[in-house]
C-alpha atoms as a PDB file:
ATOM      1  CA  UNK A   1       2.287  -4.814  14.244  1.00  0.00           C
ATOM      2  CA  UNK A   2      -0.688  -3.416  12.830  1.00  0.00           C
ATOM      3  CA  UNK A   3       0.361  -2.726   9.471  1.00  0.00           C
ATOM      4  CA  UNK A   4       0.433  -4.965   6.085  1.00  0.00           C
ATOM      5  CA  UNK A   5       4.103  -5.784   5.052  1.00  0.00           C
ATOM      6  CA  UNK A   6       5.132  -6.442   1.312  1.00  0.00           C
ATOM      7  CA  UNK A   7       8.254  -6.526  -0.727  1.00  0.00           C
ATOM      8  CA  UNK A   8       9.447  -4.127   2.538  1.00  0.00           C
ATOM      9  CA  UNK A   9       6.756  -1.511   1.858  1.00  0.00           C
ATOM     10  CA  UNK A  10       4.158  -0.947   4.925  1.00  0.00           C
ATOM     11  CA  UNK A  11       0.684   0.112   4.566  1.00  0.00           C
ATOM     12  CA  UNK A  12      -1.798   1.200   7.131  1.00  0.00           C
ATOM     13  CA  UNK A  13      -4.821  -0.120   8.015  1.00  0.00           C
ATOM     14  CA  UNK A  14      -7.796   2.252   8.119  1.00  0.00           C
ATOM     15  CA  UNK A  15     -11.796   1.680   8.726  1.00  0.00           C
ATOM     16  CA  UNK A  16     -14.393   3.992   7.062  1.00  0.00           C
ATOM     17  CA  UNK A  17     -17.324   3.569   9.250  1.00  0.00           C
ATOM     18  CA  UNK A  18     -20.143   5.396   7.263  1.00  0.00           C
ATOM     19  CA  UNK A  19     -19.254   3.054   3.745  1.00  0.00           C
ATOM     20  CA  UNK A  20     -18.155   0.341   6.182  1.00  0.00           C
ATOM     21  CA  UNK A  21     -14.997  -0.551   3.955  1.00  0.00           C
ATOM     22  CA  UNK A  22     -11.607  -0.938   5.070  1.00  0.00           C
ATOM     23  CA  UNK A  23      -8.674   1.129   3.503  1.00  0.00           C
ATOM     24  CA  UNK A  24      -4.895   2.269   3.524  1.00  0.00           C
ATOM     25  CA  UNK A  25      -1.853   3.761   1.945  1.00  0.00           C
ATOM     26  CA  UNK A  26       1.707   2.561   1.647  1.00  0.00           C
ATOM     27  CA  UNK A  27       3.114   4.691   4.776  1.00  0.00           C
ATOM     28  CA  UNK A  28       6.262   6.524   4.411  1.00  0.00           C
ATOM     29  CA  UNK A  29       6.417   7.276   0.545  1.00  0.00           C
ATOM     30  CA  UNK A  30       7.494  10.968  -0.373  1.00  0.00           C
ATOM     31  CA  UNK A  31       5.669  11.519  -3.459  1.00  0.00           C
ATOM     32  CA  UNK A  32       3.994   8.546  -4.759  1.00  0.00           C
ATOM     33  CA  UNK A  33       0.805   8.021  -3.087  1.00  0.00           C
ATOM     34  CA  UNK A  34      -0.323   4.109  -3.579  1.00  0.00           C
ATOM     35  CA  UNK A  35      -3.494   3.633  -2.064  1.00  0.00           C
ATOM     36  CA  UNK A  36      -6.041   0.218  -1.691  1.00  0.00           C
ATOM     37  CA  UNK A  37      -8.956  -0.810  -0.240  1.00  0.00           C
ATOM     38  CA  UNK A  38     -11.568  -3.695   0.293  1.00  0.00           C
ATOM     39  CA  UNK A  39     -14.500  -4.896   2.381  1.00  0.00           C
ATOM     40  CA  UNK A  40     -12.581  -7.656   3.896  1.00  0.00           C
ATOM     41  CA  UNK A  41      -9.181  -7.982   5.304  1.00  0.00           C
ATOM     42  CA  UNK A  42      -8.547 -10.493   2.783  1.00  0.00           C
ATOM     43  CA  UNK A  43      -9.456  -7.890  -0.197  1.00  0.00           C
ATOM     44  CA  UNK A  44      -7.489  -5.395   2.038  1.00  0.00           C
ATOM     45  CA  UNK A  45      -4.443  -7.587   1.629  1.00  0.00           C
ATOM     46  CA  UNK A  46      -4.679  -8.664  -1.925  1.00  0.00           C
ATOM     47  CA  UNK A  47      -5.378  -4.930  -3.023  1.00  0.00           C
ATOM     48  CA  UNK A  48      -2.435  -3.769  -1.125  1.00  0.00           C
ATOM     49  CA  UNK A  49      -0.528  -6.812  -2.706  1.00  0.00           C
ATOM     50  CA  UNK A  50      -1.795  -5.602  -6.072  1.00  0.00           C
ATOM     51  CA  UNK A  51      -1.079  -1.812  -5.623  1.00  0.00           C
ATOM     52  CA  UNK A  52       2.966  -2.412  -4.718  1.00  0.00           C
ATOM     53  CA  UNK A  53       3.124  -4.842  -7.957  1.00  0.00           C
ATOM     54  CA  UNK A  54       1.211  -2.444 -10.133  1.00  0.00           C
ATOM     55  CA  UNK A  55       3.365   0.255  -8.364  1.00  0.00           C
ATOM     56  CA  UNK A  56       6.730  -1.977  -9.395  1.00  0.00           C
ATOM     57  CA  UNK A  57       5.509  -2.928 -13.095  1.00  0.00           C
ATOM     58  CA  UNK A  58       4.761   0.347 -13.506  1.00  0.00           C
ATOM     59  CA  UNK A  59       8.519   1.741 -12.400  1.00  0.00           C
ATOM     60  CA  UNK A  60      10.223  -0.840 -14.227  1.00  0.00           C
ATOM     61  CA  UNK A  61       8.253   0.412 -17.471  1.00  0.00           C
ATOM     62  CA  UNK A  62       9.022   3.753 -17.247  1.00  0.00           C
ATOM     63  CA  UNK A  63      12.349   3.253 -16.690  1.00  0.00           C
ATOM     64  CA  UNK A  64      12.301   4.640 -13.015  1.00  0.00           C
ATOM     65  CA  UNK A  65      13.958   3.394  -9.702  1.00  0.00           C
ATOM     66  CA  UNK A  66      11.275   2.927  -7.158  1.00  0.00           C
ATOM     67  CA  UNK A  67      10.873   4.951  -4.017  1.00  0.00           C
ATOM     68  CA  UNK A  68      11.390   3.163  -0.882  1.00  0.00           C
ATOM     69  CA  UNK A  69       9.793   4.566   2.144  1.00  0.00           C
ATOM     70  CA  UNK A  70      11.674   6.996   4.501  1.00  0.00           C
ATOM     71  CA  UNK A  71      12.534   4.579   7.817  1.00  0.00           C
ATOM     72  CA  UNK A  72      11.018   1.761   8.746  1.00  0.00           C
ATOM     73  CA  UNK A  73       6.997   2.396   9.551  1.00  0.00           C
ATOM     74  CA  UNK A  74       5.744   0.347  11.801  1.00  0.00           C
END
């Protein structure tokens, strides 16, 4: 699998050559759009770690039910 996994959401793994950073965004997600990024795969992991919590805290404040992705994206 090529993909991070947390808390059942999936995010991709992406590689911007010309600022030579890696980045992604939780796949399958209709209308939120949760992104992260880092220079390592280790900061690639805890940012995408950190974007689904923020993501959650932020849900559960509001009041709303999180969207889950669509199927299973991997």
């Amino acid at each position: 699998m090529n993909n991070l996994e947390y808390k059942g959401y999936y995010g991709s793994i992406e590689y911007n050559k010309e600022y030579k950073c890696l980045y992604g965004k939780v796949l399958g997600m209709t209308k939120d759009s949760i992104t992260y990024e880092g220079n390592t795969v280790e900061e690639l992991e805890n940012d995408f770690i950190n974007a689904i919590e923020s993501y959650l805290d932020g849900c559960e404040e509001m009041g709303i039910k999180p969207r889950r992705r669509l199927e299973h994206a991997h």
